[in-house]
C-alpha atoms as a PDB file:
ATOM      1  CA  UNK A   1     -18.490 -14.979   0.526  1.00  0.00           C
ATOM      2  CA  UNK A   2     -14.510 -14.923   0.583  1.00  0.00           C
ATOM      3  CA  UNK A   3     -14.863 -13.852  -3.249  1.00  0.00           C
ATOM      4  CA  UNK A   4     -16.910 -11.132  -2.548  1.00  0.00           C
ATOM      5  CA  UNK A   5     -15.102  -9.886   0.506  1.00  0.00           C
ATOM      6  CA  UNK A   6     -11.632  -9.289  -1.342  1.00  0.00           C
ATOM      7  CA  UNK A   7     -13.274  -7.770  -4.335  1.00  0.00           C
ATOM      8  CA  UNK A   8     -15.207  -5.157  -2.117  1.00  0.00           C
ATOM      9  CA  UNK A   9     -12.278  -4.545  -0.316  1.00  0.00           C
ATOM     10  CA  UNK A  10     -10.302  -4.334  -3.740  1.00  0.00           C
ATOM     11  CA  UNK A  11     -12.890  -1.485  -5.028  1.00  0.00           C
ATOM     12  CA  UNK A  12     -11.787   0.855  -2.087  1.00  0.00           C
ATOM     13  CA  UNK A  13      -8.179  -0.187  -2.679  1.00  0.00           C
ATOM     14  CA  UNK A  14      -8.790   0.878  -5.741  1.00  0.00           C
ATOM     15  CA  UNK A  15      -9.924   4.744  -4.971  1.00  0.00           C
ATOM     16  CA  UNK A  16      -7.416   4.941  -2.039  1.00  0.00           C
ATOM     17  CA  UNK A  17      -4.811   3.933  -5.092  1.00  0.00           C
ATOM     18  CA  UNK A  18      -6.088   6.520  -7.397  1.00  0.00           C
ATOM     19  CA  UNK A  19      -6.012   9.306  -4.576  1.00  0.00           C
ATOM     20  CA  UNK A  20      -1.905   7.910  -3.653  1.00  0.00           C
ATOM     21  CA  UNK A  21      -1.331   8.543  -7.549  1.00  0.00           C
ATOM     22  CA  UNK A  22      -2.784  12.309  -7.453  1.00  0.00           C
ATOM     23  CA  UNK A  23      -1.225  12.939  -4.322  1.00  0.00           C
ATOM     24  CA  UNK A  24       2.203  11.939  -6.068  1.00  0.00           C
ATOM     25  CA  UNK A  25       1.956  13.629  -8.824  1.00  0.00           C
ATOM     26  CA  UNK A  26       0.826  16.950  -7.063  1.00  0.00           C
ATOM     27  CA  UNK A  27       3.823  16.100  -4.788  1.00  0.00           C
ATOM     28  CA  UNK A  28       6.276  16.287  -7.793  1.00  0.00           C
ATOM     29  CA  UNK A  29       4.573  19.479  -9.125  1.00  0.00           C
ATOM     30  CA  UNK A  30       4.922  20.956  -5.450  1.00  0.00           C
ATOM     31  CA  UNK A  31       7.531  19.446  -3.700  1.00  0.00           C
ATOM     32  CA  UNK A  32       8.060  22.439  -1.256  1.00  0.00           C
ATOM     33  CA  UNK A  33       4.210  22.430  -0.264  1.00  0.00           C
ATOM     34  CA  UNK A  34       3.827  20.914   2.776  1.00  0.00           C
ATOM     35  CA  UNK A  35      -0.095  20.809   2.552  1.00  0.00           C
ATOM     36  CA  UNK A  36       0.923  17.856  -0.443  1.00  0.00           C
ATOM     37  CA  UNK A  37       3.361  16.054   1.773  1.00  0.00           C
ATOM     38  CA  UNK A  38       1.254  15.345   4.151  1.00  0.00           C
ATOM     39  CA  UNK A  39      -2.000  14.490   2.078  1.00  0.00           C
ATOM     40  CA  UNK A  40       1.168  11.983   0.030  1.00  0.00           C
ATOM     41  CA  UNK A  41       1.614  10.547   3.801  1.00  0.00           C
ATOM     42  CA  UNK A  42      -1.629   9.970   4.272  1.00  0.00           C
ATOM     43  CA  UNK A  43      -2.683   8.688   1.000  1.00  0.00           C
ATOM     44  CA  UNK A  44      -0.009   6.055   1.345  1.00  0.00           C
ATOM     45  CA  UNK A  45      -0.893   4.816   4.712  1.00  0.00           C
ATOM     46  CA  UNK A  46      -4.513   4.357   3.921  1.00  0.00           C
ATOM     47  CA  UNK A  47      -3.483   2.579   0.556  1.00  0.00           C
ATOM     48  CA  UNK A  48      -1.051   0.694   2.439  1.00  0.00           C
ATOM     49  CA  UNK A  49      -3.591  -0.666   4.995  1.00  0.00           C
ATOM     50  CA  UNK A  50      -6.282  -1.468   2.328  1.00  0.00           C
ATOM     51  CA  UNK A  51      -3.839  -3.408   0.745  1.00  0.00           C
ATOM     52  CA  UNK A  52      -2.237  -5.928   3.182  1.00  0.00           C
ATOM     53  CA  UNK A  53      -6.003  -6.096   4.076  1.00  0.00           C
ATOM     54  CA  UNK A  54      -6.728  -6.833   0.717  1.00  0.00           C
ATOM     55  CA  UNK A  55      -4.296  -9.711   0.935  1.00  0.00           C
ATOM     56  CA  UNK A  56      -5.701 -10.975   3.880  1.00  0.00           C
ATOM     57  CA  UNK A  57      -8.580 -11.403   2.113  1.00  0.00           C
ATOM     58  CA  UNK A  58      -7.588 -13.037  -1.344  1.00  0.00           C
ATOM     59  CA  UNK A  59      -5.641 -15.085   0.692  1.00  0.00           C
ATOM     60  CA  UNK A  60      -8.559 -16.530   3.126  1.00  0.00           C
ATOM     61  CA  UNK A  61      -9.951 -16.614  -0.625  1.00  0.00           C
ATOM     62  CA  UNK A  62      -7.576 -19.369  -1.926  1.00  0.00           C
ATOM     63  CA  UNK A  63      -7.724 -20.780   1.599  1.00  0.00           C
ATOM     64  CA  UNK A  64      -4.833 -19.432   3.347  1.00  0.00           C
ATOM     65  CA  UNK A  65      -5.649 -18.384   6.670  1.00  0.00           C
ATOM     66  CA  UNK A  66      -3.270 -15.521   8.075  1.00  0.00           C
ATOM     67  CA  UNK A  67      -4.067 -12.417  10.690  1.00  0.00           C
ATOM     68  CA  UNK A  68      -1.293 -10.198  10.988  1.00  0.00           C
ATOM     69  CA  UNK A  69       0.367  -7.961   8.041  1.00  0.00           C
ATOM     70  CA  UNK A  70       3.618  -8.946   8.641  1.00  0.00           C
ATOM     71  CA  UNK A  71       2.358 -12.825   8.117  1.00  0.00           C
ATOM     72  CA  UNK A  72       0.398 -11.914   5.271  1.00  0.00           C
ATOM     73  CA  UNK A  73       3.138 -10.146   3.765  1.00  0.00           C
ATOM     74  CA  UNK A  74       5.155 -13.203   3.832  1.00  0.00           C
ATOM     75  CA  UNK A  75       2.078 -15.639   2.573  1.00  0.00           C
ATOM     76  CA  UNK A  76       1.450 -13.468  -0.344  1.00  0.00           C
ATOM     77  CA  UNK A  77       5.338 -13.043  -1.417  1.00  0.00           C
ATOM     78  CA  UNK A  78       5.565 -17.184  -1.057  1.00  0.00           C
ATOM     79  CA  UNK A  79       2.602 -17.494  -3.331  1.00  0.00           C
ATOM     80  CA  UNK A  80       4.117 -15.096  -5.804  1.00  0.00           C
ATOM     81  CA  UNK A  81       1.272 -12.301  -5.685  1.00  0.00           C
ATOM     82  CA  UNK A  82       4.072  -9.863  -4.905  1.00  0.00           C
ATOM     83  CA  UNK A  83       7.345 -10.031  -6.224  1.00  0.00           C
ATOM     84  CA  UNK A  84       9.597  -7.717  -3.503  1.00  0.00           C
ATOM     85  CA  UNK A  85       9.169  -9.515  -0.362  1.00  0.00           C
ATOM     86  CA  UNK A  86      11.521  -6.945   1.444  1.00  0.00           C
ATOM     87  CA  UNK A  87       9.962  -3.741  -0.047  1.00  0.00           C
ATOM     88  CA  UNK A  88       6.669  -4.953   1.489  1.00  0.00           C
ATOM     89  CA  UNK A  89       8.516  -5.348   4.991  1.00  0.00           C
ATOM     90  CA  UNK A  90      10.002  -2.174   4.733  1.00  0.00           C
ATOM     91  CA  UNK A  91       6.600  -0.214   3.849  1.00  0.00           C
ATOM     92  CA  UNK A  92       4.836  -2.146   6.924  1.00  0.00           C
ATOM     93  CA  UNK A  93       7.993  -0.942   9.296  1.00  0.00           C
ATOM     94  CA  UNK A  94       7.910   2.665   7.615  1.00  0.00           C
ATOM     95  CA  UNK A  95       4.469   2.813   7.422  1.00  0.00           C
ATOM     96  CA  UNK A  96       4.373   1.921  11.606  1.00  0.00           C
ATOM     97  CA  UNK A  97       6.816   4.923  11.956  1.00  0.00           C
ATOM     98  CA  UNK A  98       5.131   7.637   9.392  1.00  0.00           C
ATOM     99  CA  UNK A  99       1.988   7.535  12.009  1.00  0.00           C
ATOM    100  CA  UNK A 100       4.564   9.598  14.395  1.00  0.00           C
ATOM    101  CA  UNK A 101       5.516  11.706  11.732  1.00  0.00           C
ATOM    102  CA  UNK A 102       5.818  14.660  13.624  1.00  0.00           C
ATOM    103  CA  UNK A 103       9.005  16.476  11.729  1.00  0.00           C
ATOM    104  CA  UNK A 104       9.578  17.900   8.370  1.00  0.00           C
ATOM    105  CA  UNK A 105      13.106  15.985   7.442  1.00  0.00           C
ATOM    106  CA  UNK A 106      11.307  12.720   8.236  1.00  0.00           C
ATOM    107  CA  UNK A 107       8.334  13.455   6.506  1.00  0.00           C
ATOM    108  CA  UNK A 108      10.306  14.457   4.005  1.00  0.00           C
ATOM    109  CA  UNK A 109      12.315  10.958   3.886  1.00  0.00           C
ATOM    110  CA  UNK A 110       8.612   9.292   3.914  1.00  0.00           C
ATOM    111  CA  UNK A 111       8.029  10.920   0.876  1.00  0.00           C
ATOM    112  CA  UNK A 112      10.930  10.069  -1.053  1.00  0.00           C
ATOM    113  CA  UNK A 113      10.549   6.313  -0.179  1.00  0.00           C
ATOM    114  CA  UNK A 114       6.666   7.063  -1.163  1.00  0.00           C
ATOM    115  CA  UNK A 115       7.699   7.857  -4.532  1.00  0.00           C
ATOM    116  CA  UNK A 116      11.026   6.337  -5.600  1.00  0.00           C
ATOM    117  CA  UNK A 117      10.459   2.716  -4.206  1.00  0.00           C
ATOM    118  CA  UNK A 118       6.739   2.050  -2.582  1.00  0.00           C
ATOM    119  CA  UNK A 119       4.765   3.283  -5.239  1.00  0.00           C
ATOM    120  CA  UNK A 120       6.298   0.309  -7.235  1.00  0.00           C
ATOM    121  CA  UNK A 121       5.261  -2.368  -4.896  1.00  0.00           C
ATOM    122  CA  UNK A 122       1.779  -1.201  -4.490  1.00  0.00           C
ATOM    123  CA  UNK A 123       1.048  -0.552  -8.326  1.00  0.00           C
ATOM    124  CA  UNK A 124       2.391  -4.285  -8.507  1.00  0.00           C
ATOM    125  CA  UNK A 125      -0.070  -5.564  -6.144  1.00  0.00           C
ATOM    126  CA  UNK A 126      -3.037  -3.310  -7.870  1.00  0.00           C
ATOM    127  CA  UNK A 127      -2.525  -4.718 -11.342  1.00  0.00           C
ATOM    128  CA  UNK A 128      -1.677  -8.267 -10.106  1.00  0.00           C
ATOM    129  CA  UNK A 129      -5.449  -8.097  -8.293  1.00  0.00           C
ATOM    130  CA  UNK A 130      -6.973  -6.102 -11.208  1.00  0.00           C
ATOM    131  CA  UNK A 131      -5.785  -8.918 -13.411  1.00  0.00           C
ATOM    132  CA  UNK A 132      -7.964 -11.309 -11.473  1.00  0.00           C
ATOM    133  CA  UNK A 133     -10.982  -9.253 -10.528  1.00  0.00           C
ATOM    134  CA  UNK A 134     -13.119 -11.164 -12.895  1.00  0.00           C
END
């Protein structure tokens, strides 16, 4: 059941993924639009959730029990299914603040981290799961 589980929840992962890499690439076509920013925002929470959930789950798969994101991000860095530990913390902690997003310069500064560093750690995760999908 565990098996099945994570590679459901990988499937949506999957489309939220593919949605975070149009959203980026219509962000660096538009950067001014703000319309793209906040779709980018959006895009990368969702993928962002669906992936430490993701975790959770191909964790409980290879019998590691963990509940909260922050635990999970640790579990998953110890067992070498992602390689940047601290860029995981720091997208949980951003991620936690870019639900309050309420102003352009910080949506702005979610944006940049979005595309110059967290991009990285998610596409990581996606082929390191797409790797063992079968």
């Amino acid at each position: 059941m565990n098996d099945i589980r994570w590679k459901q929840r990988f499937e949506n992962l999957q489309a939220a993924y593919q949605l975070l890499q149009e959203a980026i690439a219509a962000h660096k076509d538009m950067p001014e639009n703000h319309l793209i920013e906040m779709a980018l925002i959006k895009s990368f929470e969702m993928t962002f959730e669906l992936s430490w959930k993701t975790l959770k789950d191909y964790l409980a798969f290879n019998g590691i029990d963990v509940k909260f994101p922050r635990e999970i991000i640790k579990q998953a860095f110890a067992t070498d299914i992602i390689v940047d530990g601290q860029l995981w913390i720091d997208m949980l902690e951003e991620r936690n603040l870019m639900a309050h997003v309420y102003n352009h310069a910080s949506a702005l500064k979610a944006t940049e981290s979005i595309c110059a560093h967290y991009q990285l750690g998610l596409a990581q995760l996606h082929h390191y799961l797409l790797d063992r999908l079968n």
